[in-house]
C-alpha atoms as a PDB file:
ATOM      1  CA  UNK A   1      18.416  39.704   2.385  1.00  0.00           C
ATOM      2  CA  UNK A   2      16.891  41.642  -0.569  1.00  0.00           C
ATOM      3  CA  UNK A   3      14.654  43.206   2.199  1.00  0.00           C
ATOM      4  CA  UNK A   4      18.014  44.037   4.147  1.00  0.00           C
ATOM      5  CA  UNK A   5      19.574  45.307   0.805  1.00  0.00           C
ATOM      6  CA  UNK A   6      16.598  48.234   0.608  1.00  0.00           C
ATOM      7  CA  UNK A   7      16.168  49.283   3.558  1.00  0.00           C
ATOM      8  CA  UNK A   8      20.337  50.470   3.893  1.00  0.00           C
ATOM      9  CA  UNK A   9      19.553  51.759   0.234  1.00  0.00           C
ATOM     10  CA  UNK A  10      16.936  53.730   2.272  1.00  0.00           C
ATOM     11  CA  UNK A  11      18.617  54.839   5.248  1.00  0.00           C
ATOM     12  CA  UNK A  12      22.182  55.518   2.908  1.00  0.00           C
ATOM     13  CA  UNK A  13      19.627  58.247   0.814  1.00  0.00           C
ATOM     14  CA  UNK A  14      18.075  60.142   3.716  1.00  0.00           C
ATOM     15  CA  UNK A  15      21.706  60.011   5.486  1.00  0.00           C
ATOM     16  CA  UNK A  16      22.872  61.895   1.864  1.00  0.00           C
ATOM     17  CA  UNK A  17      20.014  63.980   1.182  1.00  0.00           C
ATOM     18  CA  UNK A  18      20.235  65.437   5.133  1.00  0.00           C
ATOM     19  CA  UNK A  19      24.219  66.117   4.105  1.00  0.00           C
ATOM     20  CA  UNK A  20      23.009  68.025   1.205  1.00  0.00           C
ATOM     21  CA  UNK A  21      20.937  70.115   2.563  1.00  0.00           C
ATOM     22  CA  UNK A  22      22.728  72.593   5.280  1.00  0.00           C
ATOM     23  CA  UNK A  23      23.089  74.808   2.594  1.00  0.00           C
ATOM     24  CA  UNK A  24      21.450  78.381   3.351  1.00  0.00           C
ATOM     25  CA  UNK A  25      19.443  81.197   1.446  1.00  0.00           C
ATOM     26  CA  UNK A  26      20.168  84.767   3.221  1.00  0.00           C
ATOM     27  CA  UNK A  27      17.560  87.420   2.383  1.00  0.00           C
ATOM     28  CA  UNK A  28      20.171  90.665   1.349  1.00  0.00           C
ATOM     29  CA  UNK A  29      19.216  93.629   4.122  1.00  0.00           C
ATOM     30  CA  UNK A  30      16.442  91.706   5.315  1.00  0.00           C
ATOM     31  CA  UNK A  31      13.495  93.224   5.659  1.00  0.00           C
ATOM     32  CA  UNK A  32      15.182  96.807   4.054  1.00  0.00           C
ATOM     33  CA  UNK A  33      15.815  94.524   0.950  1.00  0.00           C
ATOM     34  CA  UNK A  34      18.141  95.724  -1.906  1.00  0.00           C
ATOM     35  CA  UNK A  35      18.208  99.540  -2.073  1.00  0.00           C
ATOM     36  CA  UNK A  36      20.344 102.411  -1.357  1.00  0.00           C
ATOM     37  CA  UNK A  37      21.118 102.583   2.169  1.00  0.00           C
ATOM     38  CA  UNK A  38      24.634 103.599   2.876  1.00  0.00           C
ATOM     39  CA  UNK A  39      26.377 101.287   5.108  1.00  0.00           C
ATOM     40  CA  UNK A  40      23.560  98.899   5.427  1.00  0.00           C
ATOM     41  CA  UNK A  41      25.464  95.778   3.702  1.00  0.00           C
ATOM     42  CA  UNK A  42      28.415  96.357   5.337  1.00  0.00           C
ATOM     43  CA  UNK A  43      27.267  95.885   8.707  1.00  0.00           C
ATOM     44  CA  UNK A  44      24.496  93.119   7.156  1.00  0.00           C
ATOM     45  CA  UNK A  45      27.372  90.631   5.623  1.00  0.00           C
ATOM     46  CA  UNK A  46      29.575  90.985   8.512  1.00  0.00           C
ATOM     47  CA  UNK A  47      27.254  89.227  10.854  1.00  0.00           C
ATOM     48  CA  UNK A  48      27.076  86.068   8.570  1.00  0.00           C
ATOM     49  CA  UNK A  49      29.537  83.120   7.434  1.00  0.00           C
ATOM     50  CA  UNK A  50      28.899  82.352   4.161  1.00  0.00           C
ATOM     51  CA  UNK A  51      29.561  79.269   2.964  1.00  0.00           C
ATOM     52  CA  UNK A  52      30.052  77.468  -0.410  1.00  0.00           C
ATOM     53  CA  UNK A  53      26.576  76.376  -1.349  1.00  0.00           C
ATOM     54  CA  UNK A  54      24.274  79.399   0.457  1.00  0.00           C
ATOM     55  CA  UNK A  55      22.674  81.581  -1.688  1.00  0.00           C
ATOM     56  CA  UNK A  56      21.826  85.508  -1.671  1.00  0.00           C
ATOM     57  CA  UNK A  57      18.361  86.607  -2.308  1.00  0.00           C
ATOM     58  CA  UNK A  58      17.960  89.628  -3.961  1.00  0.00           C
ATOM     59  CA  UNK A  59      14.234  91.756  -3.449  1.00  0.00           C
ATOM     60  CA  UNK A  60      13.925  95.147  -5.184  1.00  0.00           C
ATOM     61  CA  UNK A  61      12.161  96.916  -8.130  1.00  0.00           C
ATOM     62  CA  UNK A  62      13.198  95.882 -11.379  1.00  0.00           C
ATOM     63  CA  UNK A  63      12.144  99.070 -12.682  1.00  0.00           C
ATOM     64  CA  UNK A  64      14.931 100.940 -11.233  1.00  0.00           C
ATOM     65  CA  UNK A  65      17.170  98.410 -10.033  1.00  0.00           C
ATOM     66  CA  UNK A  66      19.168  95.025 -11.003  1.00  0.00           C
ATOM     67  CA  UNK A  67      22.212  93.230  -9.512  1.00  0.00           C
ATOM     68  CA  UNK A  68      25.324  93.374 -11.300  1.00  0.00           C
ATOM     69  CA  UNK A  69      27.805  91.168 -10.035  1.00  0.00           C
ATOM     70  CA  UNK A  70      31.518  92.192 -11.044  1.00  0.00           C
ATOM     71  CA  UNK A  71      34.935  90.930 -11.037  1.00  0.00           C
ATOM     72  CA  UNK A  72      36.930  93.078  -8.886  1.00  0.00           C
ATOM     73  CA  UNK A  73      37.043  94.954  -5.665  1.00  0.00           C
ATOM     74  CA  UNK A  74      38.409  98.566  -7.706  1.00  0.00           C
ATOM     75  CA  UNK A  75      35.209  97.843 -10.028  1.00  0.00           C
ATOM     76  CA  UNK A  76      32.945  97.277  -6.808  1.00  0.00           C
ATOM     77  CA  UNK A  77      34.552 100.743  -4.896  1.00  0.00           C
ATOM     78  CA  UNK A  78      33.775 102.891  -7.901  1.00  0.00           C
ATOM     79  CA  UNK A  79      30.632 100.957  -8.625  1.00  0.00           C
ATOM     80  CA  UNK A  80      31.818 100.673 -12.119  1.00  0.00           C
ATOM     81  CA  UNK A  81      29.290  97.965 -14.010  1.00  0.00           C
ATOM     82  CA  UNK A  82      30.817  98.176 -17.780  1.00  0.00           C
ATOM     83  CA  UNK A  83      32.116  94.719 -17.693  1.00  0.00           C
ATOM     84  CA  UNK A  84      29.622  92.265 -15.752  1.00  0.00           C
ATOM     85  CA  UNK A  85      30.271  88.900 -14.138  1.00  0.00           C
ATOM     86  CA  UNK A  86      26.770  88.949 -14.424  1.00  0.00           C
ATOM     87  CA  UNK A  87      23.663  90.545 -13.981  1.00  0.00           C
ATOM     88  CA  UNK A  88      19.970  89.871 -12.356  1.00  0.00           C
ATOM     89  CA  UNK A  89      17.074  91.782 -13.322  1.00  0.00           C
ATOM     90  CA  UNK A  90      14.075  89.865 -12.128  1.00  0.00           C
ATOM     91  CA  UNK A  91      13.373  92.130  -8.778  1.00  0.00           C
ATOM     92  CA  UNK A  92      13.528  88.357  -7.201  1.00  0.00           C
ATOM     93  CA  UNK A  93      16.804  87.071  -7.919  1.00  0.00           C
ATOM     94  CA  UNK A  94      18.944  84.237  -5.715  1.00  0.00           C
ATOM     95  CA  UNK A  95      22.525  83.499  -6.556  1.00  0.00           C
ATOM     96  CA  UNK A  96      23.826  80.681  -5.529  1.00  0.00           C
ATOM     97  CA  UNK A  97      27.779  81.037  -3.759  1.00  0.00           C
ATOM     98  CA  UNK A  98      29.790  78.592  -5.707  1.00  0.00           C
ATOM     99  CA  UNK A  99      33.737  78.803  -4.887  1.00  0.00           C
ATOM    100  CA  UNK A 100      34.951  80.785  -1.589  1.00  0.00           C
ATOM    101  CA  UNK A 101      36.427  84.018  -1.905  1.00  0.00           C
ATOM    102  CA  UNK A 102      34.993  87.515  -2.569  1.00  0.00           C
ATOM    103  CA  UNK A 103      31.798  88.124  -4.568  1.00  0.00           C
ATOM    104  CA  UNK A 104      31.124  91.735  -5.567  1.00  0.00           C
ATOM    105  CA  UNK A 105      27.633  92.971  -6.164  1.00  0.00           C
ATOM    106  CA  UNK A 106      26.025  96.614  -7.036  1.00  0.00           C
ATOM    107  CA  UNK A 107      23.472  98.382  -8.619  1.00  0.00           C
ATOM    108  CA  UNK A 108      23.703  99.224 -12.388  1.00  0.00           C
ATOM    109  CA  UNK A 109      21.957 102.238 -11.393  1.00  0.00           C
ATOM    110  CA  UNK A 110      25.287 104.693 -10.410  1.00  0.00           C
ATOM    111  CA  UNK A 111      23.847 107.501  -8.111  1.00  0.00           C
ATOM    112  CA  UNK A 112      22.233 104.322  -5.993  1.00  0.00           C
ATOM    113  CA  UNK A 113      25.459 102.168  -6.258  1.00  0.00           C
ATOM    114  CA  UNK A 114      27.338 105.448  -4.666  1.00  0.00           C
ATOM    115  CA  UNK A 115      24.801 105.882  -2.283  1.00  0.00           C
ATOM    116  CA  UNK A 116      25.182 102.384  -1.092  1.00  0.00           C
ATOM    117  CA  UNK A 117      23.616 100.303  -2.430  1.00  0.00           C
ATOM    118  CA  UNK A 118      26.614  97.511  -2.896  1.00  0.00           C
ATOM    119  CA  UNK A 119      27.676  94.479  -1.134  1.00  0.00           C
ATOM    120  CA  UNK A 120      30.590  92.167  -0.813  1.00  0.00           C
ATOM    121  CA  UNK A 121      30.582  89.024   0.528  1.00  0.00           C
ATOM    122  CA  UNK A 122      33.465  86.664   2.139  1.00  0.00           C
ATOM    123  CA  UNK A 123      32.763  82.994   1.144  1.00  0.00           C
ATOM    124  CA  UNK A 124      34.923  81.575   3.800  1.00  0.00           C
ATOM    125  CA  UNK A 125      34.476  77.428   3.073  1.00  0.00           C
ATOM    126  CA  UNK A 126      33.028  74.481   1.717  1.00  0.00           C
ATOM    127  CA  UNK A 127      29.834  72.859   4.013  1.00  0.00           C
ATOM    128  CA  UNK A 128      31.872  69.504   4.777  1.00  0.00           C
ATOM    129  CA  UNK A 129      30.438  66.596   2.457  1.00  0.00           C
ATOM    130  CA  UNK A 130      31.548  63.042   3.149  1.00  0.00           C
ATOM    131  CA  UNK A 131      33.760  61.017   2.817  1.00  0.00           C
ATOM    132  CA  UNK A 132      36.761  63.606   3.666  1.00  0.00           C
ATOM    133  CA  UNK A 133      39.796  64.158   1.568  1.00  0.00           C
ATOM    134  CA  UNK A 134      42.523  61.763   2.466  1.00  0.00           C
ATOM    135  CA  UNK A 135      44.532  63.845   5.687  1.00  0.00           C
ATOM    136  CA  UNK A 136      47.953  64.651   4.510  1.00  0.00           C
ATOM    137  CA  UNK A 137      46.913  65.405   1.445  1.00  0.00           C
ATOM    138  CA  UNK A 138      45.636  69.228   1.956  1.00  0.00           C
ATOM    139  CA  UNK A 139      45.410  70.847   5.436  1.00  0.00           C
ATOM    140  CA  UNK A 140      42.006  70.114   7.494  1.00  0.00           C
ATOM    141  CA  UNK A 141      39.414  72.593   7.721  1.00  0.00           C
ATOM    142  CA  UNK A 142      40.530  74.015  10.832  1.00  0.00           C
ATOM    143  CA  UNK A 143      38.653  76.701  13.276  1.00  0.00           C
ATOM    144  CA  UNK A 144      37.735  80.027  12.451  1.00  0.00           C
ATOM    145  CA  UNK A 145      38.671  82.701  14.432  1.00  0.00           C
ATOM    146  CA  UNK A 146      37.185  86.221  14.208  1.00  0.00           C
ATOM    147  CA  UNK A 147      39.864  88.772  15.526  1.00  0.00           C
ATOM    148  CA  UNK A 148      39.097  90.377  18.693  1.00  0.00           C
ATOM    149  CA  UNK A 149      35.477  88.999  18.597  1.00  0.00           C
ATOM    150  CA  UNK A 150      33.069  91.798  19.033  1.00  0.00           C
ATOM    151  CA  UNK A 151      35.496  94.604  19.077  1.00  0.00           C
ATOM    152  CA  UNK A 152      36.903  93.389  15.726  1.00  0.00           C
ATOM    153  CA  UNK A 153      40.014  94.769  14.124  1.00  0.00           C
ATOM    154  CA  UNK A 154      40.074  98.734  15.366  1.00  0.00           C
ATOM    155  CA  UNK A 155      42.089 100.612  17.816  1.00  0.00           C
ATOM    156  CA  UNK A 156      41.508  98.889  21.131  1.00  0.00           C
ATOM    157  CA  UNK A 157      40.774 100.514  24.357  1.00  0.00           C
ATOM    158  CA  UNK A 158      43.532  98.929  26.241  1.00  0.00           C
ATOM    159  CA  UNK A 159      46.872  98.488  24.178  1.00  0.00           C
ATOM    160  CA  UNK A 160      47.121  95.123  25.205  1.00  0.00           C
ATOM    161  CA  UNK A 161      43.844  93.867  23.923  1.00  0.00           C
ATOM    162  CA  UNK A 162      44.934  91.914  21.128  1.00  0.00           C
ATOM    163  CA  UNK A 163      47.943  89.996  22.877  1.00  0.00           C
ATOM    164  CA  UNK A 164      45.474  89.171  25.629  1.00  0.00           C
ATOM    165  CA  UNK A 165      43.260  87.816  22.809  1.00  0.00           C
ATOM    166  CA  UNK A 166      45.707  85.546  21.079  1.00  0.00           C
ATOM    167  CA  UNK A 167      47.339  84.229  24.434  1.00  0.00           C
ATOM    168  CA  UNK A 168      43.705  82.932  25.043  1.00  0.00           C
ATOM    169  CA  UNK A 169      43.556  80.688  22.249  1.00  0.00           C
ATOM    170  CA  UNK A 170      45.584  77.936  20.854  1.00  0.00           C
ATOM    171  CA  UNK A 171      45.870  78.501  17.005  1.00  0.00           C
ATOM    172  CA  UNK A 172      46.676  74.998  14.936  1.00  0.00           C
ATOM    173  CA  UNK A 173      47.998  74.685  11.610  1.00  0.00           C
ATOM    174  CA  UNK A 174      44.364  75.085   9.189  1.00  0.00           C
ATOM    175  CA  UNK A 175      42.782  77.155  11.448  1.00  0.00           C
ATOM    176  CA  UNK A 176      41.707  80.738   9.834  1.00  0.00           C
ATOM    177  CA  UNK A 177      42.020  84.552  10.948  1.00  0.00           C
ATOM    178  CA  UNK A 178      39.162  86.345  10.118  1.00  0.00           C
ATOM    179  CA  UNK A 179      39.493  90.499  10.324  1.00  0.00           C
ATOM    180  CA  UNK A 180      36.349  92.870   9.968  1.00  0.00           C
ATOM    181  CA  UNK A 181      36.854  96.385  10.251  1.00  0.00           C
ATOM    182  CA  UNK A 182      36.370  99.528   8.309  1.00  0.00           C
ATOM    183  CA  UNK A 183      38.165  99.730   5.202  1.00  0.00           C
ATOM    184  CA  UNK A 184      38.063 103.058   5.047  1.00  0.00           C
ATOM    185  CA  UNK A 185      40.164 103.860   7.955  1.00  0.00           C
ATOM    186  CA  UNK A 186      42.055 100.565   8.644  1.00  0.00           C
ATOM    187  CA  UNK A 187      44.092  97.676   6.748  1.00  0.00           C
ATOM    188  CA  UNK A 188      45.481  94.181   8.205  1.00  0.00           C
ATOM    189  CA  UNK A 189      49.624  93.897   7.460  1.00  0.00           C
ATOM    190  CA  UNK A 190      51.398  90.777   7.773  1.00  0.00           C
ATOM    191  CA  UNK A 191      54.899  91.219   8.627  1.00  0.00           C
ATOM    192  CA  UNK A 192      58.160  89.467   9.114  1.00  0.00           C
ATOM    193  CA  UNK A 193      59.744  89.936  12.838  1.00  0.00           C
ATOM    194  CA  UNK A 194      58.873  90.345  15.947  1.00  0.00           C
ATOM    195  CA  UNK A 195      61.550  93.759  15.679  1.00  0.00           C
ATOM    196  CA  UNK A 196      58.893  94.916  13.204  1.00  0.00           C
ATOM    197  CA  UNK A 197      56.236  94.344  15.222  1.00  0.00           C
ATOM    198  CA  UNK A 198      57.177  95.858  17.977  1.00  0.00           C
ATOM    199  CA  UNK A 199      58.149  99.121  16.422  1.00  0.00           C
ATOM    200  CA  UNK A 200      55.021  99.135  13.668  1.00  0.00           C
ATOM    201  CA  UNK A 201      57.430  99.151  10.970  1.00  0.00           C
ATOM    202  CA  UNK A 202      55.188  99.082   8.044  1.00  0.00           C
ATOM    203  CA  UNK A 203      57.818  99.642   5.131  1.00  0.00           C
ATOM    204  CA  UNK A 204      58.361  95.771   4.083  1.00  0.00           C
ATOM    205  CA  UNK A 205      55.118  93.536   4.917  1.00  0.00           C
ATOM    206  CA  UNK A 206      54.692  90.092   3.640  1.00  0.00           C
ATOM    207  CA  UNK A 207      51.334  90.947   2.398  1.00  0.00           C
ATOM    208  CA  UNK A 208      48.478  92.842   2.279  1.00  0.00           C
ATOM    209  CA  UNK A 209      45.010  92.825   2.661  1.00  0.00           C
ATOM    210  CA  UNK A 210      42.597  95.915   2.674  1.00  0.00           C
ATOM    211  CA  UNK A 211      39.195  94.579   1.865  1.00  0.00           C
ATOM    212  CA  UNK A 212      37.260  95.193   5.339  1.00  0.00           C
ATOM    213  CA  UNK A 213      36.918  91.094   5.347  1.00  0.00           C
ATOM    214  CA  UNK A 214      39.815  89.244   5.008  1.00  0.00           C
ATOM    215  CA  UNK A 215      40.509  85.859   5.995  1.00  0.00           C
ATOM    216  CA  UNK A 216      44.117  84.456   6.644  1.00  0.00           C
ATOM    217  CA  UNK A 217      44.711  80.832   6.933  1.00  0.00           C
ATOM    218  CA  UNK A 218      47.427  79.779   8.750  1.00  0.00           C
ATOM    219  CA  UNK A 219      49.678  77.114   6.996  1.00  0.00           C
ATOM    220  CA  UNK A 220      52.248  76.530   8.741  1.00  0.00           C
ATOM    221  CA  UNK A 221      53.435  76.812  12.440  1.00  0.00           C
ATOM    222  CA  UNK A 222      55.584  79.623  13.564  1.00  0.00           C
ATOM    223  CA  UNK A 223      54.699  82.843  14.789  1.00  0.00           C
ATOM    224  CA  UNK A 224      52.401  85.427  12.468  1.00  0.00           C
ATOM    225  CA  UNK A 225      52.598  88.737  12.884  1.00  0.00           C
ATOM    226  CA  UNK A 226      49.361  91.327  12.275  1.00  0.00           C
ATOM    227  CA  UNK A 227      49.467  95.603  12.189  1.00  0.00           C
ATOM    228  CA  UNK A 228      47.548  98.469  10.637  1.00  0.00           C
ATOM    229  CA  UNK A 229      49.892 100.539   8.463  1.00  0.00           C
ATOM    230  CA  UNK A 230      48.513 103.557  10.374  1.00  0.00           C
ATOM    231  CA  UNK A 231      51.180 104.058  12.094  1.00  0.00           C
ATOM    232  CA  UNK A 232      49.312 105.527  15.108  1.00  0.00           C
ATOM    233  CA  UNK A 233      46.786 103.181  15.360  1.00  0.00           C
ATOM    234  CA  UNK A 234      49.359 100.223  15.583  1.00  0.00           C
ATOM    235  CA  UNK A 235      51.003 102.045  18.632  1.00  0.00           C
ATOM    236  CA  UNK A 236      47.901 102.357  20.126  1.00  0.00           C
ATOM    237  CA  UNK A 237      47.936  98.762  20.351  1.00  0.00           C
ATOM    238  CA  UNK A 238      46.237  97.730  16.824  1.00  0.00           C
ATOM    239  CA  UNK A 239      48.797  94.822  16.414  1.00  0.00           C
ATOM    240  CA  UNK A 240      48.609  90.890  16.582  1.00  0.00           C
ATOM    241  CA  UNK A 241      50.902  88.317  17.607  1.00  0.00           C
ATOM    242  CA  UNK A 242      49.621  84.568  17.082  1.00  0.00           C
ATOM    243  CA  UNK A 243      51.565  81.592  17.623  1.00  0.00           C
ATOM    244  CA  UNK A 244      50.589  78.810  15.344  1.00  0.00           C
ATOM    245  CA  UNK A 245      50.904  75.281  16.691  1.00  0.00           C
ATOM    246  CA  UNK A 246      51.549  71.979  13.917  1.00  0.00           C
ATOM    247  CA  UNK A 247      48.703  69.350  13.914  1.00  0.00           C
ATOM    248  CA  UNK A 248      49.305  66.538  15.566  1.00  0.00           C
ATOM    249  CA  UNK A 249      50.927  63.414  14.136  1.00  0.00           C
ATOM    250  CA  UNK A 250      48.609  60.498  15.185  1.00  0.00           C
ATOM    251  CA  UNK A 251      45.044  61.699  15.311  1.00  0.00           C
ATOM    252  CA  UNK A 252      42.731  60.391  18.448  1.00  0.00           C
ATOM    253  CA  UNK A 253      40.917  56.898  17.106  1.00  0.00           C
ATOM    254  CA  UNK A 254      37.478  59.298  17.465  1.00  0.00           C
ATOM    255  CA  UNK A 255      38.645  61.148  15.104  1.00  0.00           C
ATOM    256  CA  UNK A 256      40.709  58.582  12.743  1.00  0.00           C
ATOM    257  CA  UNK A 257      36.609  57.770  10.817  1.00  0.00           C
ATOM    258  CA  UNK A 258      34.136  60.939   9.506  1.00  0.00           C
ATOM    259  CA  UNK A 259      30.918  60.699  11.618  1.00  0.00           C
ATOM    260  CA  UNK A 260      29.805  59.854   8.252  1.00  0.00           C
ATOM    261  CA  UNK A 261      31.692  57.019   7.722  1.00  0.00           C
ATOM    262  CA  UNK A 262      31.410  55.402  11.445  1.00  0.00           C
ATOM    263  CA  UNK A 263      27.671  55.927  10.853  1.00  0.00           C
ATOM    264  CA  UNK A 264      28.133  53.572   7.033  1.00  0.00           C
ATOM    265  CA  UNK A 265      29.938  50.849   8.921  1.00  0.00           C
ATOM    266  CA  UNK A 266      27.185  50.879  11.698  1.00  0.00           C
ATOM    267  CA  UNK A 267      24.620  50.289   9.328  1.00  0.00           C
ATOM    268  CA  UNK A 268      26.600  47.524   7.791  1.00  0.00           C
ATOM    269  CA  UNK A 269      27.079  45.602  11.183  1.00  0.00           C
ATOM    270  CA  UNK A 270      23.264  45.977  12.083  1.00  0.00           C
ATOM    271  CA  UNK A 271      22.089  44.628   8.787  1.00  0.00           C
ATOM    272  CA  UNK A 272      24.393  41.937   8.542  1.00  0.00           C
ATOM    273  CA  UNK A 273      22.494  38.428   8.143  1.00  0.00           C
ATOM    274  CA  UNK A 274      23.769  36.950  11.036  1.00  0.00           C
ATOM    275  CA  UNK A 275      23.779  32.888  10.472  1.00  0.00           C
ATOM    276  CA  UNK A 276      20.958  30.942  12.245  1.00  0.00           C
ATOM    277  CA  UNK A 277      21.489  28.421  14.883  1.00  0.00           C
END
């Protein structure tokens, strides 16, 4: 028994430390490293998912540059660095991604911060860890879904791009709409009715978001409705329509136990003493 006892102590530690583990370390720019290149992080960050847990590395020479994390997207755009999150001066510096949401980093160094030498990341979730939160409780972790894949959120070449998109899919209550586009030209508008949508009517959206990587979780079913509040752009066919679906009430009995969990009460039957005959 005692022999039974340690080797599901065993097992239950390797089965935790592999959990543990899927956490990820991304190398900023890659082999360009942290300097000024304009546009380079943009197009770097918007390739990734980052998740709660990954970490940034940060290569450069700490004789001309640091990382200064800040607070706020206005702070990031004008690359002001008077009041720090934090800051990294090391020339070899990882920071570790610790709540989703948007982390702003630049250069103290101003003429290299407007040259480009900034980044902003989109933690989107959590890596899962077992056991799961009890269902009903909070919403799932649901898909992700990057707008209009590799085209992304701009003007499409066919107006219709973006209806043919959604009517593809089958969005669930939990799931998440990621957009990725250019800040600088375009901005994601939630609005009310499908009257507004139709007609681009940008004068009373239910929100707004303007960061070049937004995500928007769907919470509850109904139908959401996307636009650009450039007018022209919308009626070029820059406009979303997405019907959200509700979960379903009884889950499948796969589904009712975390892999996690199934796996626990496997090892449990297999190392039951069985009684001798």
């Amino acid at each position: 028994m005692a022999t039974t006892t340690r080797m599901f102590c065993f097992v239950l530690v390797m089965v935790l430390m592999g959990c543990c583990c899927s956490a990820k370390i991304y190398k900023v720019g890659d082999s360009k490293g942290w300097t000024a290149k304009h546009g380079t992080y943009y197009d770097w960050a918007k390739r990734k998912e980052f998740q709660v847990g990954d970490s940034l590395m940060f290569q450069y020479d700490g004789n001309v540059n640091d990382v200064t994390q800040v607070s706020s997207r206005l702070e990031y755009q004008f690359c002001n660095s008077l009041s720090p999150k934090a800051v990294y001066n090391t020339g070899h510096d990882v920071v570790t991604l610790t709540e989703p949401g948007y982390h702003f980093f630049i250069t103290s160094n101003h003429s290299q911060c407007v040259a480009g030498q900034k980044l902003v990341v989109l933690v989107v979730h959590d890596h899962p860890i077992p056991p799961p939160p009890p269902p009903r409780k909070i919403l799932p972790f649901g898909k992700d879904y990057k707008v209009g894949d590799s085209n992304e959120w701009r003007v499409p070449e066919e107006s219709d791009f973006y209806s043919k998109w959604s009517e593809e899919k089958q969005f669930h209550v939990g799931d998440n709409l990621l957009f990725y586009y250019n800040d600088q030209v375009d901005d994601v508008l939630e609005i009310n009715s499908d009257l507004e949508f139709k007609s681009c009517d940008t004068t009373s959206p239910v929100a707004v978001h303007n960061a070049g990587q937004d995500l928007v979780r769907l919470t509850k079913p109904g139908v959401r409705y996307f636009i650009t509040s450039k007018t022209s752009h919308c009626e070029a066919g820059l406009k979303l329509r997405v019907e959200v679906r509700p979960l379903s009430k009884t889950l499948p009995k796969k589904m009712q136990l975390s892999p996690f969990d199934r796996f626990i009460n496997w090892l449990h039957e297999s190392f039951r003493p069985h009684p001798h005959h």
